[in-house]
N, C-alpha and C. Protein backbone atom coordinates (compact mmCIF):
# COMPACT_ATOMS: atom_id res chain seq x y z
N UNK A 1 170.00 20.83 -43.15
CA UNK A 1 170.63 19.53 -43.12
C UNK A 1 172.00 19.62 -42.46
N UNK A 2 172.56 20.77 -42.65
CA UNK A 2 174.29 20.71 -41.82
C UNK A 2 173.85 21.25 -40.67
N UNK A 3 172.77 21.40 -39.86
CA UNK A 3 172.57 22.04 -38.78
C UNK A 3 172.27 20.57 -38.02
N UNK A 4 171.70 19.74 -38.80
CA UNK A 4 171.49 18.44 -37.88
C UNK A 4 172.59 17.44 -38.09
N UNK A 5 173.24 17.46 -39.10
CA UNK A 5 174.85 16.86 -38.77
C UNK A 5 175.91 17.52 -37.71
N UNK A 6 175.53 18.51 -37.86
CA UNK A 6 176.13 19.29 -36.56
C UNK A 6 175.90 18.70 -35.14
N UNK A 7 174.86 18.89 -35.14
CA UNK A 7 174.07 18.63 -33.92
C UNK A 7 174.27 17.17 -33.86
N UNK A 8 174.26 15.98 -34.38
CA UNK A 8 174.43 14.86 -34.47
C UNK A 8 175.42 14.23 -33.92
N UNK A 9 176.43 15.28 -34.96
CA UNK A 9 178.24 14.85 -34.54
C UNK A 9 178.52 15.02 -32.67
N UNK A 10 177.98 16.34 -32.53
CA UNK A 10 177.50 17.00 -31.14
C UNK A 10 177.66 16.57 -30.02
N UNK A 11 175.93 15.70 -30.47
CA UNK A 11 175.75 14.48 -29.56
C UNK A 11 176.34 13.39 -29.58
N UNK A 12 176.88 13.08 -30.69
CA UNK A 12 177.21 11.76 -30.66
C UNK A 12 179.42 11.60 -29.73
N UNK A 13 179.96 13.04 -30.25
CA UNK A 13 180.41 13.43 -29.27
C UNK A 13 180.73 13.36 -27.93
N UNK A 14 179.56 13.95 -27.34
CA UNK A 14 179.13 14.28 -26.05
C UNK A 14 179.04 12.82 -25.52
N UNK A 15 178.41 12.24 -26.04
CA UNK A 15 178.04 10.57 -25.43
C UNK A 15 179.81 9.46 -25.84
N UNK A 16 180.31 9.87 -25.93
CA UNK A 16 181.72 9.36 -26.29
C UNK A 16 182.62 9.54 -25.40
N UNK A 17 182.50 11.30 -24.69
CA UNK A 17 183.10 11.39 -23.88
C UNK A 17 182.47 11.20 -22.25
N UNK A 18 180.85 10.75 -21.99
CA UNK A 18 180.18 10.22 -21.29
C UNK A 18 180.60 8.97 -20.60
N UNK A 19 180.62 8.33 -21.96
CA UNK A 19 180.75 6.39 -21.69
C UNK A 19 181.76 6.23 -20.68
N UNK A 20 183.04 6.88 -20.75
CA UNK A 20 184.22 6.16 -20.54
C UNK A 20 183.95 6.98 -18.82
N UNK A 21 183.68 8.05 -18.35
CA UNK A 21 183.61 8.65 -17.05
C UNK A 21 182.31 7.40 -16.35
N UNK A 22 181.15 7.40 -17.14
CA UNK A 22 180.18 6.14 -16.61
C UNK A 22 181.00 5.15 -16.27
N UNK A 23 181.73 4.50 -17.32
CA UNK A 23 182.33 2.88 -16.51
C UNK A 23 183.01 3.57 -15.37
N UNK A 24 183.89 4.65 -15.06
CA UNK A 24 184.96 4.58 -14.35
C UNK A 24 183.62 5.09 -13.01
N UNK A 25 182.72 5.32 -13.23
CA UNK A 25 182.27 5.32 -11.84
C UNK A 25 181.49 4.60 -11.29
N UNK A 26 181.17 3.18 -12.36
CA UNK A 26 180.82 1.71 -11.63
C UNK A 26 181.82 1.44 -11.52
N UNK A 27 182.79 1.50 -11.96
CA UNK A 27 184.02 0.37 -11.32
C UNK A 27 184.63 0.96 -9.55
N UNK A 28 183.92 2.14 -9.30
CA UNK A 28 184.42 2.88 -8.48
C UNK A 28 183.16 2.00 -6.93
N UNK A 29 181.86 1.95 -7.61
CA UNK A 29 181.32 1.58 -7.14
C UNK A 29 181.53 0.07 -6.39
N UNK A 30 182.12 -0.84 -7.47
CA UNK A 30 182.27 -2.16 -7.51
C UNK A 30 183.35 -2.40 -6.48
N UNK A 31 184.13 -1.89 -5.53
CA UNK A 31 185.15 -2.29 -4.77
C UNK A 31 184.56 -3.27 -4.12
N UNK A 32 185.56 -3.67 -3.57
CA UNK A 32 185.42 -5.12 -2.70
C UNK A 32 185.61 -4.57 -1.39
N UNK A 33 184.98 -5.53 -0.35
CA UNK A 33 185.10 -4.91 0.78
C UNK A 33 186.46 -4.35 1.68
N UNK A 34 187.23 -4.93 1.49
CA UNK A 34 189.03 -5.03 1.71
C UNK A 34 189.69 -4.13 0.95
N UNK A 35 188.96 -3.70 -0.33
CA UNK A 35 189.46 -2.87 -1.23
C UNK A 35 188.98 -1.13 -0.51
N UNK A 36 187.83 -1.65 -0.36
CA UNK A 36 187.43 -0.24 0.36
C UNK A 36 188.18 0.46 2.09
N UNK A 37 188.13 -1.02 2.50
CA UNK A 37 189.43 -0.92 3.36
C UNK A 37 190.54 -0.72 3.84
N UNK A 38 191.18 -0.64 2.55
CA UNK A 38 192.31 -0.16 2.08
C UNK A 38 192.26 1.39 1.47
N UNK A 39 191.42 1.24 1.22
CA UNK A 39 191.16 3.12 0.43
C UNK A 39 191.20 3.95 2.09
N UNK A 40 190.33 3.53 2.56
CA UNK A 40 189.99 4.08 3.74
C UNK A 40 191.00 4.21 4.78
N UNK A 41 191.57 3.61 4.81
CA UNK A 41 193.18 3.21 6.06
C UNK A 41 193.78 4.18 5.56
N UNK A 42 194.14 4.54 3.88
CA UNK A 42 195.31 4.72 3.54
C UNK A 42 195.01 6.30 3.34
N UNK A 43 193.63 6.97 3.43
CA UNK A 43 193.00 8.05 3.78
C UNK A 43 193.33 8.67 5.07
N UNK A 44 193.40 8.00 5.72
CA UNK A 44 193.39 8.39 7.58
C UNK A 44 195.19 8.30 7.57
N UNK A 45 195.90 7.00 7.13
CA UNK A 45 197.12 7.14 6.78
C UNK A 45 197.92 9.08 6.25
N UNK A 46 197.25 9.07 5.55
CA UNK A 46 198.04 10.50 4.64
C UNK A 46 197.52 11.58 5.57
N UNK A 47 195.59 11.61 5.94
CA UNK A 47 195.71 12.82 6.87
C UNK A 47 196.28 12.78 7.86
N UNK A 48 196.90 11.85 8.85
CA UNK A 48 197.49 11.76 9.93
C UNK A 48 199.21 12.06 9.77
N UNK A 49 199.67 12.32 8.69
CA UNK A 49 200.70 12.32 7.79
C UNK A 49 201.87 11.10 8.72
N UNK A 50 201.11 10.03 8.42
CA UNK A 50 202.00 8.56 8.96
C UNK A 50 203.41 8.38 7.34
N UNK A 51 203.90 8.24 7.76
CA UNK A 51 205.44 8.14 6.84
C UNK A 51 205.76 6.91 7.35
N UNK A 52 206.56 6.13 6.45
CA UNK A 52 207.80 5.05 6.98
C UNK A 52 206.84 3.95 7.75
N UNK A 53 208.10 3.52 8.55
CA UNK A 53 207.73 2.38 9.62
C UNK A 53 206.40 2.83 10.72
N UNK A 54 206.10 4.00 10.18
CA UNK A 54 204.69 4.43 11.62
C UNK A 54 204.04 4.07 10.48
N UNK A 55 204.36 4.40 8.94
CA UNK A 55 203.01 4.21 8.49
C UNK A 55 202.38 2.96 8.21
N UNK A 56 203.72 2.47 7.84
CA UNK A 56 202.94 0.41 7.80
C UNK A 56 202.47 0.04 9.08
N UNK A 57 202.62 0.54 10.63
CA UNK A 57 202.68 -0.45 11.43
C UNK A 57 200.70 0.21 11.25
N UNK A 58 200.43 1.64 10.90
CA UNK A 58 199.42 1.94 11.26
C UNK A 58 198.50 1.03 10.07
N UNK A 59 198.78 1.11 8.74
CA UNK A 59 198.25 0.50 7.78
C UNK A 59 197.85 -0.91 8.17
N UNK A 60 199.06 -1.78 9.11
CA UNK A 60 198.76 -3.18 9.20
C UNK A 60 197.79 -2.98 10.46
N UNK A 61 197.69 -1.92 11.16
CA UNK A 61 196.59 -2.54 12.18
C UNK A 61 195.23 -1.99 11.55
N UNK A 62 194.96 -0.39 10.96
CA UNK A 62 193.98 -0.11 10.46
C UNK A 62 193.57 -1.41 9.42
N UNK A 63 194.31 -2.14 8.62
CA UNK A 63 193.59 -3.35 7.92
C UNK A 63 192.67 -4.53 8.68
N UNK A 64 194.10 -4.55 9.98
CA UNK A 64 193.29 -5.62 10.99
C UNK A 64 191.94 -5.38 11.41
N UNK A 65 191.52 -4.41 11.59
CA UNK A 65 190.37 -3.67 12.11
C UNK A 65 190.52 -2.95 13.62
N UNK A 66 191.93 -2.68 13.68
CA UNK A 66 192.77 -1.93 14.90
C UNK A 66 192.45 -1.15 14.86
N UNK A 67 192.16 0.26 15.83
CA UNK A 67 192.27 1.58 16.18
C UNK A 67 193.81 2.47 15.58
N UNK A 68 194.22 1.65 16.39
CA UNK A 68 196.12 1.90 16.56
C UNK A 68 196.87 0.73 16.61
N UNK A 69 198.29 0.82 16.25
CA UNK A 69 198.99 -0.30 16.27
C UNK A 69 198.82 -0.48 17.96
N UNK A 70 199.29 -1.38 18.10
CA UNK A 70 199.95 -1.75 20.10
C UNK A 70 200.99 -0.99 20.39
N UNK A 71 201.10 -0.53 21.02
CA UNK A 71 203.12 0.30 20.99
C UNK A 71 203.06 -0.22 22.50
N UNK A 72 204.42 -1.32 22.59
CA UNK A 72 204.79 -1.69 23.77
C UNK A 72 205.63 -0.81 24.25
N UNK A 73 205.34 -0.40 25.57
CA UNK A 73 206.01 0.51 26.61
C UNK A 73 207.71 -0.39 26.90
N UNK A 74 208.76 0.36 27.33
CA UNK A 74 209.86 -0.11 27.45
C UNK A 74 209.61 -0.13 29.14
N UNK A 75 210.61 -0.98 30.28
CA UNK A 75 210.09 -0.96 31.28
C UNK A 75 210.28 0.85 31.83
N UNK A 76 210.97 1.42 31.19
CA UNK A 76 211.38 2.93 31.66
C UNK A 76 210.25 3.48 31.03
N UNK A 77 209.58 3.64 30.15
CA UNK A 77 208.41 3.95 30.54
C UNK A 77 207.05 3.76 30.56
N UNK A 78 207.05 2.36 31.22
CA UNK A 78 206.05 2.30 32.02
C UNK A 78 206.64 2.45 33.47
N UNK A 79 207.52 2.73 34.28
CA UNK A 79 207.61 3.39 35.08
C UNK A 79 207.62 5.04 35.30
N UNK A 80 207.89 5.61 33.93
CA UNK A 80 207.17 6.85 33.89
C UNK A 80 206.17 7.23 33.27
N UNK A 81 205.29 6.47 33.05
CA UNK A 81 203.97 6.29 32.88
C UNK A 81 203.33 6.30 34.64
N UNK A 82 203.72 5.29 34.87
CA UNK A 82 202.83 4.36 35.87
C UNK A 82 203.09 6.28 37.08
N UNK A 83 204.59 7.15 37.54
CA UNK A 83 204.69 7.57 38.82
C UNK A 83 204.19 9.27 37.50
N UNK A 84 204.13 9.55 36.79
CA UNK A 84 203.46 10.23 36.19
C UNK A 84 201.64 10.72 36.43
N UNK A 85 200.82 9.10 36.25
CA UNK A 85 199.66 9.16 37.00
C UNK A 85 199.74 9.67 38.31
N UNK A 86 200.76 9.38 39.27
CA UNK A 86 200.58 9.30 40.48
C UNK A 86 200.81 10.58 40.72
N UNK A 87 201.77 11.08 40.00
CA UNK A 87 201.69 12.57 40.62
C UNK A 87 201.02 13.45 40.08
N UNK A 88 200.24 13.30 39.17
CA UNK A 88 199.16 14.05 38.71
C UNK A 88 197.82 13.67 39.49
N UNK A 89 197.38 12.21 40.03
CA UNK A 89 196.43 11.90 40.96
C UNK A 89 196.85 13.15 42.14
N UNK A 90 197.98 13.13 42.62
CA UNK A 90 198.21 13.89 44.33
C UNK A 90 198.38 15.30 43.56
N UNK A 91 198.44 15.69 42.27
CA UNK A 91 198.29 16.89 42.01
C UNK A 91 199.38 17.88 41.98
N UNK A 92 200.59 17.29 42.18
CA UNK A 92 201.50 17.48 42.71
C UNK A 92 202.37 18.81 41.16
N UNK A 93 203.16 19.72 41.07
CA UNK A 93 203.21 20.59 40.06
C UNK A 93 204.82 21.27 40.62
N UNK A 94 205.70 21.72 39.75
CA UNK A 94 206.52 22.58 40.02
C UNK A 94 207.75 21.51 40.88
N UNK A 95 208.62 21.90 41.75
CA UNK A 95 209.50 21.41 42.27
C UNK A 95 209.22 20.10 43.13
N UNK A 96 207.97 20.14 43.37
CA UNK A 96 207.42 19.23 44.17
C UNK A 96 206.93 18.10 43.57
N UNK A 97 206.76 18.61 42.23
CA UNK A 97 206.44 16.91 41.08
C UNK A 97 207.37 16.65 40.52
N UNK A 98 208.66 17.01 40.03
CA UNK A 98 210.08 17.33 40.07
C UNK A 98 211.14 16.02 40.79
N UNK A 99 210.46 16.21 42.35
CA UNK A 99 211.22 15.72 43.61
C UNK A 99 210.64 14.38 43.59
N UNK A 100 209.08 14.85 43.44
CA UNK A 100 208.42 13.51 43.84
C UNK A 100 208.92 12.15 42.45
N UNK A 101 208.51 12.67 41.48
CA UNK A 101 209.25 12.10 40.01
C UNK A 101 210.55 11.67 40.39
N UNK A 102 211.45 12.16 40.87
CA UNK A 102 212.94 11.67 41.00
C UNK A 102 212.80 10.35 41.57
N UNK A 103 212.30 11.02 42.87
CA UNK A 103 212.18 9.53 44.22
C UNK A 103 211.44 8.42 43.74
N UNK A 104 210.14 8.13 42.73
CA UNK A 104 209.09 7.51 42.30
C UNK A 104 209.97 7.12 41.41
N UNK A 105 210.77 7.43 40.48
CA UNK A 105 211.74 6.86 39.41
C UNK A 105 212.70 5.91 40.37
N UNK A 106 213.59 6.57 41.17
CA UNK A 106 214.43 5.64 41.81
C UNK A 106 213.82 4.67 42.20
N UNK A 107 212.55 4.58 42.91
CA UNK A 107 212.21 3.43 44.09
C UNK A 107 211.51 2.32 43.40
N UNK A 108 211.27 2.61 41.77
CA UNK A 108 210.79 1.32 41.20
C UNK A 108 212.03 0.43 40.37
């Protein structure tokens, strides 16, 4: 008889500390779609180790359904953007992408 109160208490135990891990993994289930959205952003957020003002701007576009925020170029560089391509198109390397970069900076 104390071998099955044992066993009773046991189980009854065991299923006590069951219940409460069960709800917490329907409620885990139950997110909302935006909710999961947010889990997910804020995942890619921490591995990308986004901090501060990079990390909201990334959070507000990963919510939007953005890749990346927009990052507007200043006109300086998109002019070293734009003679950058160009001298990597002509292949150009060493003193000679250097020179060419100088002149391609001045003339825009």
């Amino acid at each position: 008889m104390k071998t099955l109160m044992t066993l009773s208490a046991g189980l009854l135990l065991s299923l006590t500390f069951l219940a409460p891990a069960h709800a917490q993994d329907e409620k885990k289930k139950e997110l909302t779609p935006q909710q999961q959205r947010m889990s997910s952003c804020n995942k890619d957020a921490k591995a990308q180790g986004k901090t501060g003002d990079d990390r909201k701007a990334f959070m507000k576009a990963c919510l939007a359904g953005k890749a990346e925020p927009e990052k507007k170029l200043t006109p300086q560089q998109e002019k070293m953007a734009a003679c950058n391509k160009d001298a990597a198109d002509q292949k150009k390397t060493g003193d000679a992408r250097k020179a060419f970069m100088k002149e391609c900076l001045a003339a825009h």
